[in-house]
N, C-alpha and C. Protein backbone atom coordinates (compact mmCIF):
# COMPACT_ATOMS: atom_id res chain seq x y z
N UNK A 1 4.14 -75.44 -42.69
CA UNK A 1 4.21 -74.16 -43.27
C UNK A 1 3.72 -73.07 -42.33
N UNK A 2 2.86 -73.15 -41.72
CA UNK A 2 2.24 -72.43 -40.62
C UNK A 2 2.58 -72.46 -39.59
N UNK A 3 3.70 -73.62 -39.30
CA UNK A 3 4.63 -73.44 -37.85
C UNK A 3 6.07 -72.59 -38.67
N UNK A 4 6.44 -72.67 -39.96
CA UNK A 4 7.47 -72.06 -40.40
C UNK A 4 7.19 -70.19 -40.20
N UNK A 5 6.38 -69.74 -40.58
CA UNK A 5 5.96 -68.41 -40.17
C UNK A 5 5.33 -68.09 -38.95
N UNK A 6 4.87 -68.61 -37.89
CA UNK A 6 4.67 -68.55 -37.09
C UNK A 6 6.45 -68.36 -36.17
N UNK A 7 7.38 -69.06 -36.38
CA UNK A 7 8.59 -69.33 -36.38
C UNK A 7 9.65 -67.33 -36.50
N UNK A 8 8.98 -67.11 -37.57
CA UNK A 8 9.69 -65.98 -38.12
C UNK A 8 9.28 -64.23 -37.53
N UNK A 9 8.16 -64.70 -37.42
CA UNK A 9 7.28 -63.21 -36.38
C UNK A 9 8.21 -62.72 -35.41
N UNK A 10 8.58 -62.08 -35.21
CA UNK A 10 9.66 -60.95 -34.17
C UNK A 10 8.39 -60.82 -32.77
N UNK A 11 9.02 -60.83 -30.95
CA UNK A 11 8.14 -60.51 -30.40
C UNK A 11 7.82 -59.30 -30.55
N UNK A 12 6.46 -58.64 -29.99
CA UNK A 12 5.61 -57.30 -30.03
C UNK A 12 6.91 -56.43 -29.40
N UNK A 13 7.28 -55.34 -29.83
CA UNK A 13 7.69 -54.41 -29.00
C UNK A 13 7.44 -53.21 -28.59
N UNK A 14 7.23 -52.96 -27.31
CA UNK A 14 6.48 -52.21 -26.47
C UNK A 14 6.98 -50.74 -26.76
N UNK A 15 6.12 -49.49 -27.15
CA UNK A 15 6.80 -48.45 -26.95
C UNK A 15 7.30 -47.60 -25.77
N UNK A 16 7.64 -47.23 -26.18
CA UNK A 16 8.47 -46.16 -25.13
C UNK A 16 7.75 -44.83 -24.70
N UNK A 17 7.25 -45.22 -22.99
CA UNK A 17 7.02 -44.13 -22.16
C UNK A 17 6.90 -42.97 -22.93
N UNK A 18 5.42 -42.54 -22.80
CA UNK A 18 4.94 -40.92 -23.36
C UNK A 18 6.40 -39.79 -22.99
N UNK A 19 6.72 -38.80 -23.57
CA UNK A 19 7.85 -37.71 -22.83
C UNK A 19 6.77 -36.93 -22.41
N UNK A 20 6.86 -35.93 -21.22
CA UNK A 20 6.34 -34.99 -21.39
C UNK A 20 7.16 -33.60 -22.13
N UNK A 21 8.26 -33.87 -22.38
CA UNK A 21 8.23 -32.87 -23.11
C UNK A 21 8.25 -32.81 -24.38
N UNK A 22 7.80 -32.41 -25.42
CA UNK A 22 7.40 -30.70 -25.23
C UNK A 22 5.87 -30.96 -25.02
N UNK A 23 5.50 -30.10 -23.90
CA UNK A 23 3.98 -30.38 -23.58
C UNK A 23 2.97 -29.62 -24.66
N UNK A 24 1.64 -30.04 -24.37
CA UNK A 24 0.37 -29.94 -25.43
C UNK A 24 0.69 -27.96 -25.22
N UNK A 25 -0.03 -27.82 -26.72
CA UNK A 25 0.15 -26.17 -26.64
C UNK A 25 -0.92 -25.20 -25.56
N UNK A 26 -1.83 -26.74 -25.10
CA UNK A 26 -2.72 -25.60 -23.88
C UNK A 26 -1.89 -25.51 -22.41
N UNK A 27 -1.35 -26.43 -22.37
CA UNK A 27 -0.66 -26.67 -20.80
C UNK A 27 0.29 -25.28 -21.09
N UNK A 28 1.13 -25.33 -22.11
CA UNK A 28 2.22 -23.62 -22.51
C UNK A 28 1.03 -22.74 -22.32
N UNK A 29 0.04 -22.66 -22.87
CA UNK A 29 -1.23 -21.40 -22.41
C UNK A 29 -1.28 -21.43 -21.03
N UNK A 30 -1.74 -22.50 -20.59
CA UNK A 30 -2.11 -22.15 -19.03
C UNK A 30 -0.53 -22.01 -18.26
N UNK A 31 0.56 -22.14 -18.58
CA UNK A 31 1.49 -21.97 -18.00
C UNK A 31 1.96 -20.57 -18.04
N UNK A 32 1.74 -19.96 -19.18
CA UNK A 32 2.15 -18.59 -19.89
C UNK A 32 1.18 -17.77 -19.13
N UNK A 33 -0.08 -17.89 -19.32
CA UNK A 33 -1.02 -17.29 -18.08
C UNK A 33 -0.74 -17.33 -16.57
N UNK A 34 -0.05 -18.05 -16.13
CA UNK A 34 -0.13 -18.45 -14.34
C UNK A 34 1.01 -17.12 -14.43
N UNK A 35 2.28 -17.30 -15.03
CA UNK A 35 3.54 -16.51 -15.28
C UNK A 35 3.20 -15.21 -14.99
N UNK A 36 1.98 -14.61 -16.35
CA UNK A 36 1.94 -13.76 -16.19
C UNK A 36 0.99 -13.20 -15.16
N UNK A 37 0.17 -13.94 -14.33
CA UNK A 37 -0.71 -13.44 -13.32
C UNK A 37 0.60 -13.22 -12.22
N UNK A 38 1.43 -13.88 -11.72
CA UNK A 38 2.35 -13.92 -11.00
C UNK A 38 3.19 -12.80 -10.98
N UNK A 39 3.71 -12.49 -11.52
CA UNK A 39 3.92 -11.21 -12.42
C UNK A 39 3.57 -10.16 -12.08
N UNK A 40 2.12 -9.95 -12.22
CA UNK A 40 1.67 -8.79 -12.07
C UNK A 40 1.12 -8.35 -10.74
N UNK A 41 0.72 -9.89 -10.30
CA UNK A 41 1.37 -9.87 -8.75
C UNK A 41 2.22 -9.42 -8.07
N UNK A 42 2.76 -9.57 -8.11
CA UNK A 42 4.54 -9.04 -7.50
C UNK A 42 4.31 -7.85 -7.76
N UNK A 43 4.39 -7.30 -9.01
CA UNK A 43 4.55 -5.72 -9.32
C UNK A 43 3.80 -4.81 -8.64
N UNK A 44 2.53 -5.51 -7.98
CA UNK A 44 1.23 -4.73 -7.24
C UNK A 44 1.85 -4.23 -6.22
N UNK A 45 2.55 -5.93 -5.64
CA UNK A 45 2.70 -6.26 -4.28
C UNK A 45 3.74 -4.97 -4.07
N UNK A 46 4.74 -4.81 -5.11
CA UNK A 46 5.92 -4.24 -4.56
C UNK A 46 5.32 -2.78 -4.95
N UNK A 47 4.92 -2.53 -5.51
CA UNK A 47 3.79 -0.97 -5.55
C UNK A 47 3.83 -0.32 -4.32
N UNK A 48 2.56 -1.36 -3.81
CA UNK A 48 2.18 -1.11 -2.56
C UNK A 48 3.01 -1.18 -1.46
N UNK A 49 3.96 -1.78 -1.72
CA UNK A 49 5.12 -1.92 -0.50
C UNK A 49 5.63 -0.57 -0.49
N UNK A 50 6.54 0.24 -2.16
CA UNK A 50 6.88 1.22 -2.24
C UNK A 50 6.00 1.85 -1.72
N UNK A 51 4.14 2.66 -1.97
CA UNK A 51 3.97 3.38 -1.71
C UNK A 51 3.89 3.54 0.25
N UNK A 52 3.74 2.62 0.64
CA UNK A 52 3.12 3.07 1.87
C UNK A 52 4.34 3.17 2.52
N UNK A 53 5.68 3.55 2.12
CA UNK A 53 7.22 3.43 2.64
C UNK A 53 6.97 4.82 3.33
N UNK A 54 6.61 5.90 2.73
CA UNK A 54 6.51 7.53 3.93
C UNK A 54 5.61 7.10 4.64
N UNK A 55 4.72 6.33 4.89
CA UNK A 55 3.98 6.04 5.57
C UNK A 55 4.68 5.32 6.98
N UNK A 56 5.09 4.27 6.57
CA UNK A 56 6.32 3.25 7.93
C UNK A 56 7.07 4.08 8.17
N UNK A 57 7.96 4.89 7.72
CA UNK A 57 9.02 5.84 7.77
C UNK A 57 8.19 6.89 9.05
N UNK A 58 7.35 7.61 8.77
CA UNK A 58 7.16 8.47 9.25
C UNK A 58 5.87 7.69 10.65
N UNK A 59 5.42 6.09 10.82
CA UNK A 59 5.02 6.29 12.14
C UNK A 59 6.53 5.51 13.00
N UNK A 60 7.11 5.28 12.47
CA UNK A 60 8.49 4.85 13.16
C UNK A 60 8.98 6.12 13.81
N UNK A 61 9.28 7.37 12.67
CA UNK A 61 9.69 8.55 13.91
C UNK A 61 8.60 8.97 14.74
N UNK A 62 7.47 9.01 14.59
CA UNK A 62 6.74 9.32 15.41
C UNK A 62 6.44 8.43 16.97
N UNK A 63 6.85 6.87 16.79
CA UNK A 63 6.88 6.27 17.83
C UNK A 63 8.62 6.43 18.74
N UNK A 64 9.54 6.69 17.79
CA UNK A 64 10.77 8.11 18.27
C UNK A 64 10.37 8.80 19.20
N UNK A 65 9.84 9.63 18.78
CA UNK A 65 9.79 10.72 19.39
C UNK A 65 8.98 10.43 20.88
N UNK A 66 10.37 11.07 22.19
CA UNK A 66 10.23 10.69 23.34
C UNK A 66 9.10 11.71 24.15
N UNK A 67 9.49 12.62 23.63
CA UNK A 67 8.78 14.03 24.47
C UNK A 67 8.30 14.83 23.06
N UNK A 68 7.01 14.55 22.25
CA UNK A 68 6.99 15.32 21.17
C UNK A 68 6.23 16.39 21.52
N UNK A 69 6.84 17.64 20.59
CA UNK A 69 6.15 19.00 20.78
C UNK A 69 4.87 19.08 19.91
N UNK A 70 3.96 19.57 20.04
CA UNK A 70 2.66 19.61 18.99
C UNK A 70 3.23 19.93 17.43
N UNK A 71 4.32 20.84 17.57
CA UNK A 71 5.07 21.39 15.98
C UNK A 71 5.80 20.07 15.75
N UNK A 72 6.56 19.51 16.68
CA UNK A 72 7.15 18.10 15.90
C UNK A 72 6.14 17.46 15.00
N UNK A 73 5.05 16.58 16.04
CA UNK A 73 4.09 15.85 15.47
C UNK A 73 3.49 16.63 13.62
N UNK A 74 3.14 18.35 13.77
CA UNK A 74 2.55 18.71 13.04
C UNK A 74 3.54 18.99 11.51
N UNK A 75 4.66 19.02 12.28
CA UNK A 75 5.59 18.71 11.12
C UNK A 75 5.91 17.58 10.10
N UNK A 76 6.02 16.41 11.18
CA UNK A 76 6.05 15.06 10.34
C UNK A 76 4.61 14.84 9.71
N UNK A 77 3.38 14.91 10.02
CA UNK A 77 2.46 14.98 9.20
C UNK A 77 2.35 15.66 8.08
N UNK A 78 2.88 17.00 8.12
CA UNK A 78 2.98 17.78 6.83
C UNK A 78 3.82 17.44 6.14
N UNK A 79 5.13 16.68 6.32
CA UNK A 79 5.55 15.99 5.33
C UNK A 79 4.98 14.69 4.55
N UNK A 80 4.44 14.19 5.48
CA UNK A 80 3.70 12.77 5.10
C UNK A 80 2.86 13.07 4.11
N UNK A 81 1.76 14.43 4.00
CA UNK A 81 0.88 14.99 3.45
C UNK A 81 1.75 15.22 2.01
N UNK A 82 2.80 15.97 2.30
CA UNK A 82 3.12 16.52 0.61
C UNK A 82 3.81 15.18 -0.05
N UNK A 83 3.57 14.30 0.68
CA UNK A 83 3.77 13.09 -0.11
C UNK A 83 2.88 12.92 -0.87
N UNK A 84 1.41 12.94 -0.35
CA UNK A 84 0.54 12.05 -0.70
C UNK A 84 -0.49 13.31 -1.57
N UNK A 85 -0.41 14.50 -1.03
CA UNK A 85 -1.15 15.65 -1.73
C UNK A 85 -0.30 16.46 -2.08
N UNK A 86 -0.91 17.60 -3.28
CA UNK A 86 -0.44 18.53 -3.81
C UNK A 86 -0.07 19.84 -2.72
N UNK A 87 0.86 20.19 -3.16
CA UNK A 87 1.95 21.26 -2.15
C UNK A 87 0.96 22.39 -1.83
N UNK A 88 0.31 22.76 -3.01
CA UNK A 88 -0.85 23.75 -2.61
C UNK A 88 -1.76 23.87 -1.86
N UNK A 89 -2.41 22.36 -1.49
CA UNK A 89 -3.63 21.92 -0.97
C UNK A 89 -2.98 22.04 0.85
N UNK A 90 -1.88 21.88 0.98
CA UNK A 90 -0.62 21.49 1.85
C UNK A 90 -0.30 22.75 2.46
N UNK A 91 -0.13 23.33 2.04
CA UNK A 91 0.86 24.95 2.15
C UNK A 91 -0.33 26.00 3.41
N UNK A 92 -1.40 26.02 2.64
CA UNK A 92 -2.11 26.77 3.00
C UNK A 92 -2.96 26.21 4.25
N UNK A 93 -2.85 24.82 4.96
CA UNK A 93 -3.45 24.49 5.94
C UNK A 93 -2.55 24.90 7.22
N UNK A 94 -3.27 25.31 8.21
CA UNK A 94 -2.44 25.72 9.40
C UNK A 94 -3.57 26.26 10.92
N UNK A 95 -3.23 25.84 12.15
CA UNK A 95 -4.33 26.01 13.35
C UNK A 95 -5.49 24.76 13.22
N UNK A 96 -6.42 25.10 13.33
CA UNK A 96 -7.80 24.47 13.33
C UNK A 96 -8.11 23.65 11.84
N UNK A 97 -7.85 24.61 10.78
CA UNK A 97 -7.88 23.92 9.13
C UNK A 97 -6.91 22.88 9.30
N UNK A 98 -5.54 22.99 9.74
CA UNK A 98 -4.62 21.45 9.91
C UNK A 98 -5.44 20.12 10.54
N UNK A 99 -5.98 20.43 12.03
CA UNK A 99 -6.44 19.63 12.91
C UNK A 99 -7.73 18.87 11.99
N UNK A 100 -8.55 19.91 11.63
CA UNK A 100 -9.92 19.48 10.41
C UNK A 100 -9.25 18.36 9.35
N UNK A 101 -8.25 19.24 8.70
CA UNK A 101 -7.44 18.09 7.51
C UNK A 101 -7.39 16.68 7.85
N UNK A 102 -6.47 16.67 9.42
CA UNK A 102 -6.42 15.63 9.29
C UNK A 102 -7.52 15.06 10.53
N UNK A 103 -8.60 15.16 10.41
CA UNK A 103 -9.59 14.54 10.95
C UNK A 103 -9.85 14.56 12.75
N UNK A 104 -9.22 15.45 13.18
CA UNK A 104 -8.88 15.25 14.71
C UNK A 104 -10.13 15.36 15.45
N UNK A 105 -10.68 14.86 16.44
CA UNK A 105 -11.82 15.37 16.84
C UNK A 105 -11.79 16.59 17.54
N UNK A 106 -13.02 17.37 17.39
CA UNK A 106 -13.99 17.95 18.07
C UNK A 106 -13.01 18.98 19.18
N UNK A 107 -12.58 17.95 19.98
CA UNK A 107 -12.05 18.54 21.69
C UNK A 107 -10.51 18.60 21.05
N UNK A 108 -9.76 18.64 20.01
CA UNK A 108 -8.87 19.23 19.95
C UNK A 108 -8.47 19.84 18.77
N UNK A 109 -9.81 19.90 18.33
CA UNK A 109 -10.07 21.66 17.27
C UNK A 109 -10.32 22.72 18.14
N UNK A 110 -11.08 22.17 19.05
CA UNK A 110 -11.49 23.50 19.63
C UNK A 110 -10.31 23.69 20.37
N UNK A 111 -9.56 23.20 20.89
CA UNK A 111 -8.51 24.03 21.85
C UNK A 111 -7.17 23.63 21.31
N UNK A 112 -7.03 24.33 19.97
CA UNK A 112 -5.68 24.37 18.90
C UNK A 112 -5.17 25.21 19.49
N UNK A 113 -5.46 26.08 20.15
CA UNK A 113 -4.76 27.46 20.72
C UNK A 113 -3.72 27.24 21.44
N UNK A 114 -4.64 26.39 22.68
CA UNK A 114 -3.45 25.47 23.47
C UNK A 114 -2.69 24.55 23.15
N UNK A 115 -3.24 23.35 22.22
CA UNK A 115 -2.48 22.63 21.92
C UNK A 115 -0.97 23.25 21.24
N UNK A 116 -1.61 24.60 20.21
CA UNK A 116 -0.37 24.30 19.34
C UNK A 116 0.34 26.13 20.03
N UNK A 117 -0.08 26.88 20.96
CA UNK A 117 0.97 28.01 21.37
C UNK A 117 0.96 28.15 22.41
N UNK A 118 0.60 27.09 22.95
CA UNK A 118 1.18 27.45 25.02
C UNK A 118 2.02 26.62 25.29
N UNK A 119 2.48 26.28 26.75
CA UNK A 119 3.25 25.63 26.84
C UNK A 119 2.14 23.77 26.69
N UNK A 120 3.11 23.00 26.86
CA UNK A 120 2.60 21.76 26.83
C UNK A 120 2.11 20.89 27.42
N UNK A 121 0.94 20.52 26.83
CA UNK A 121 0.26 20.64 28.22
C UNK A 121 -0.03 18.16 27.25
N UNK A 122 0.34 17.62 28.62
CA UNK A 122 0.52 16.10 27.33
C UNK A 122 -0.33 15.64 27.43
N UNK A 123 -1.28 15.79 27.99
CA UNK A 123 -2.71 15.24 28.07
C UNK A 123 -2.98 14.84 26.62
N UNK A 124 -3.19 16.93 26.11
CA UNK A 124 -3.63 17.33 24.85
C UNK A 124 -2.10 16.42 23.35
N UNK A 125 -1.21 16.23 23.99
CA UNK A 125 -0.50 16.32 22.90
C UNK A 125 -0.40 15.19 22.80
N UNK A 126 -0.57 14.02 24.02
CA UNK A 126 -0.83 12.64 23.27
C UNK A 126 -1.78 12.42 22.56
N UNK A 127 -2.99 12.80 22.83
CA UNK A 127 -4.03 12.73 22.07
C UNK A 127 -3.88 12.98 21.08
N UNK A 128 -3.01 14.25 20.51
CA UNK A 128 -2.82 15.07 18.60
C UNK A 128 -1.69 13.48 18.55
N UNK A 129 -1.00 13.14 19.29
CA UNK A 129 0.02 11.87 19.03
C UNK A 129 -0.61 10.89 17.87
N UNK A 130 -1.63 10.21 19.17
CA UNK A 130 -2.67 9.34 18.75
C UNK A 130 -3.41 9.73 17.57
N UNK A 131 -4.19 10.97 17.27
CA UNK A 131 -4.85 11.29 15.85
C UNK A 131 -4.05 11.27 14.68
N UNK A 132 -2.80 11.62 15.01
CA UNK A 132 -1.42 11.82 13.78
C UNK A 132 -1.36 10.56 13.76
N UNK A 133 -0.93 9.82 14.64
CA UNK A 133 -0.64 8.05 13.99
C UNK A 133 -2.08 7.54 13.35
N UNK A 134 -2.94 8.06 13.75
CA UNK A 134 -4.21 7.26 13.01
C UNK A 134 -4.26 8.11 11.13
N UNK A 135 -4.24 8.99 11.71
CA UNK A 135 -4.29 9.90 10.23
C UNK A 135 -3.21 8.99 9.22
N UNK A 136 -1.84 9.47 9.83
CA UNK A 136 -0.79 8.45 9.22
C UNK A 136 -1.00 7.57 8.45
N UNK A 137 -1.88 6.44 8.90
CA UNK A 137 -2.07 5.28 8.81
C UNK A 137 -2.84 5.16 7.93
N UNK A 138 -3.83 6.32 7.63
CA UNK A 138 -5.04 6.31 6.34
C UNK A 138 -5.04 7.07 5.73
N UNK A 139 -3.83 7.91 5.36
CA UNK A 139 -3.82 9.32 4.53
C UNK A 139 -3.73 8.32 3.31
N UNK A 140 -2.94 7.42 2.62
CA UNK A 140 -3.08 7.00 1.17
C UNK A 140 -4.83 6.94 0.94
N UNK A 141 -5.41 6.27 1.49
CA UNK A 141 -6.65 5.60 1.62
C UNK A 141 -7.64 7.48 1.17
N UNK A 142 -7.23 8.24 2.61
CA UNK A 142 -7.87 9.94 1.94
C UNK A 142 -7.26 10.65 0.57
N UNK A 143 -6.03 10.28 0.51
CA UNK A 143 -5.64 10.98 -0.77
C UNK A 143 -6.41 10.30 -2.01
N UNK A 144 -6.40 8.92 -1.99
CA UNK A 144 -7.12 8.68 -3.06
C UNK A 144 -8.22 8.94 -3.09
N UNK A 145 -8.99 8.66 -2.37
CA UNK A 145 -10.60 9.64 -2.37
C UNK A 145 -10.67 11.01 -3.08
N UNK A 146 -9.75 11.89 -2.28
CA UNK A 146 -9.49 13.12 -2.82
C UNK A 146 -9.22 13.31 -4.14
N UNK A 147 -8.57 12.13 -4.60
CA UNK A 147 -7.96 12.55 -6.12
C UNK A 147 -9.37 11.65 -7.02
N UNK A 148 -9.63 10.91 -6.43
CA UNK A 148 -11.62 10.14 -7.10
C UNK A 148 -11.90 11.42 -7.65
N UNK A 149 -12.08 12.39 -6.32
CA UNK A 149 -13.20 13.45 -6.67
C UNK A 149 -12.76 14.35 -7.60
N UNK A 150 -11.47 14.35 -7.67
CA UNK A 150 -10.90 15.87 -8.16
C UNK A 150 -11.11 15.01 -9.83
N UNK A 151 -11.10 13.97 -9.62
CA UNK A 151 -11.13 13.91 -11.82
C UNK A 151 -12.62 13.30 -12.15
N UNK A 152 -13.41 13.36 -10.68
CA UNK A 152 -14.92 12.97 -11.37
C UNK A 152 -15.80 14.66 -11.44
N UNK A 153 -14.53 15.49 -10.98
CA UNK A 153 -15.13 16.95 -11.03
C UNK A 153 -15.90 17.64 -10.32
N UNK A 154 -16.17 16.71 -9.06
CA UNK A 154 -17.19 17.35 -7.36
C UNK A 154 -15.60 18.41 -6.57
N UNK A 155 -16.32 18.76 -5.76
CA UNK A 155 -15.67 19.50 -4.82
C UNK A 155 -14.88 19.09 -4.09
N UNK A 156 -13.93 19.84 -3.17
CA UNK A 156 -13.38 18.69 -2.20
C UNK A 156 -13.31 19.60 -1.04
């Protein structure tokens, strides 16, 4: 009797391999999170790509320019500027207040006269070259400062 049911028992059958899909609802959390960090990544990334575009744009013509006149250079900066600042703040800089704006040293504030209405003298005008590509290069970096101050309500 006990070999007759022993007889009748079916072998064990093994189940079938876990799926992973549809996965546990934390793995969709942490997946839904990575997505959206990624995401907002990119959007930074391409931000920042857009903004600093007058920026590449304008030291590309400036490395152009074969024989630049002090008004060339002071031109493409003033455009670069009303990019990044208000037209007003912009408009009204000109001589020594331009050179100050954009940070030039010392030895070619003091001799704006020459630099910017005699003839050309390239000593002086590589040098405004060199300060314009550096300026260039950190005007986003000053504008935002500038705009810190202007909505924490100090001076500028």
């Amino acid at each position: 009797m006990q070999q007759a049911s022993l007889q009748q028992l079916n072998d064990i059958v093994e189940p079938g391999a876990a799926s992973w899909w549809p996965p546990a609802w934390p793995v969709v959390a942490i997946g839904m999170v990575i997505l959206v960090v990624i995401a907002v990544l990119l959007w930074w990334l391409w931000r920042q790509h857009r903004a600093r575009k007058p920026q590449r744009i304008a030291l590309a013509k400036l490395q152009q320019l074969q024989r630049p006149s002090a008004s060339d250079i002071t031109l493409l900066c003033k455009r670069v500027a009303l990019v990044y600042f208000p037209r007003q703040t912009i408009a009204k800089l000109n001589g020594k207040d331009w050179l100050t704006f954009i940070d030039a040293p010392a030895e070619l504030v003091t001799q704006h006269d020459q630099l910017l209405y005699q003839p050309a003298n390239h000593e002086l005008i590589n040098a405004y070259k060199n300060v314009a590509m550096q300026w260039i290069k950190q005007v986003r970096s000053q504008a935002r400062s500038q705009t810190k101050k202007q909505h924490r309500g100090e001076h500028v």
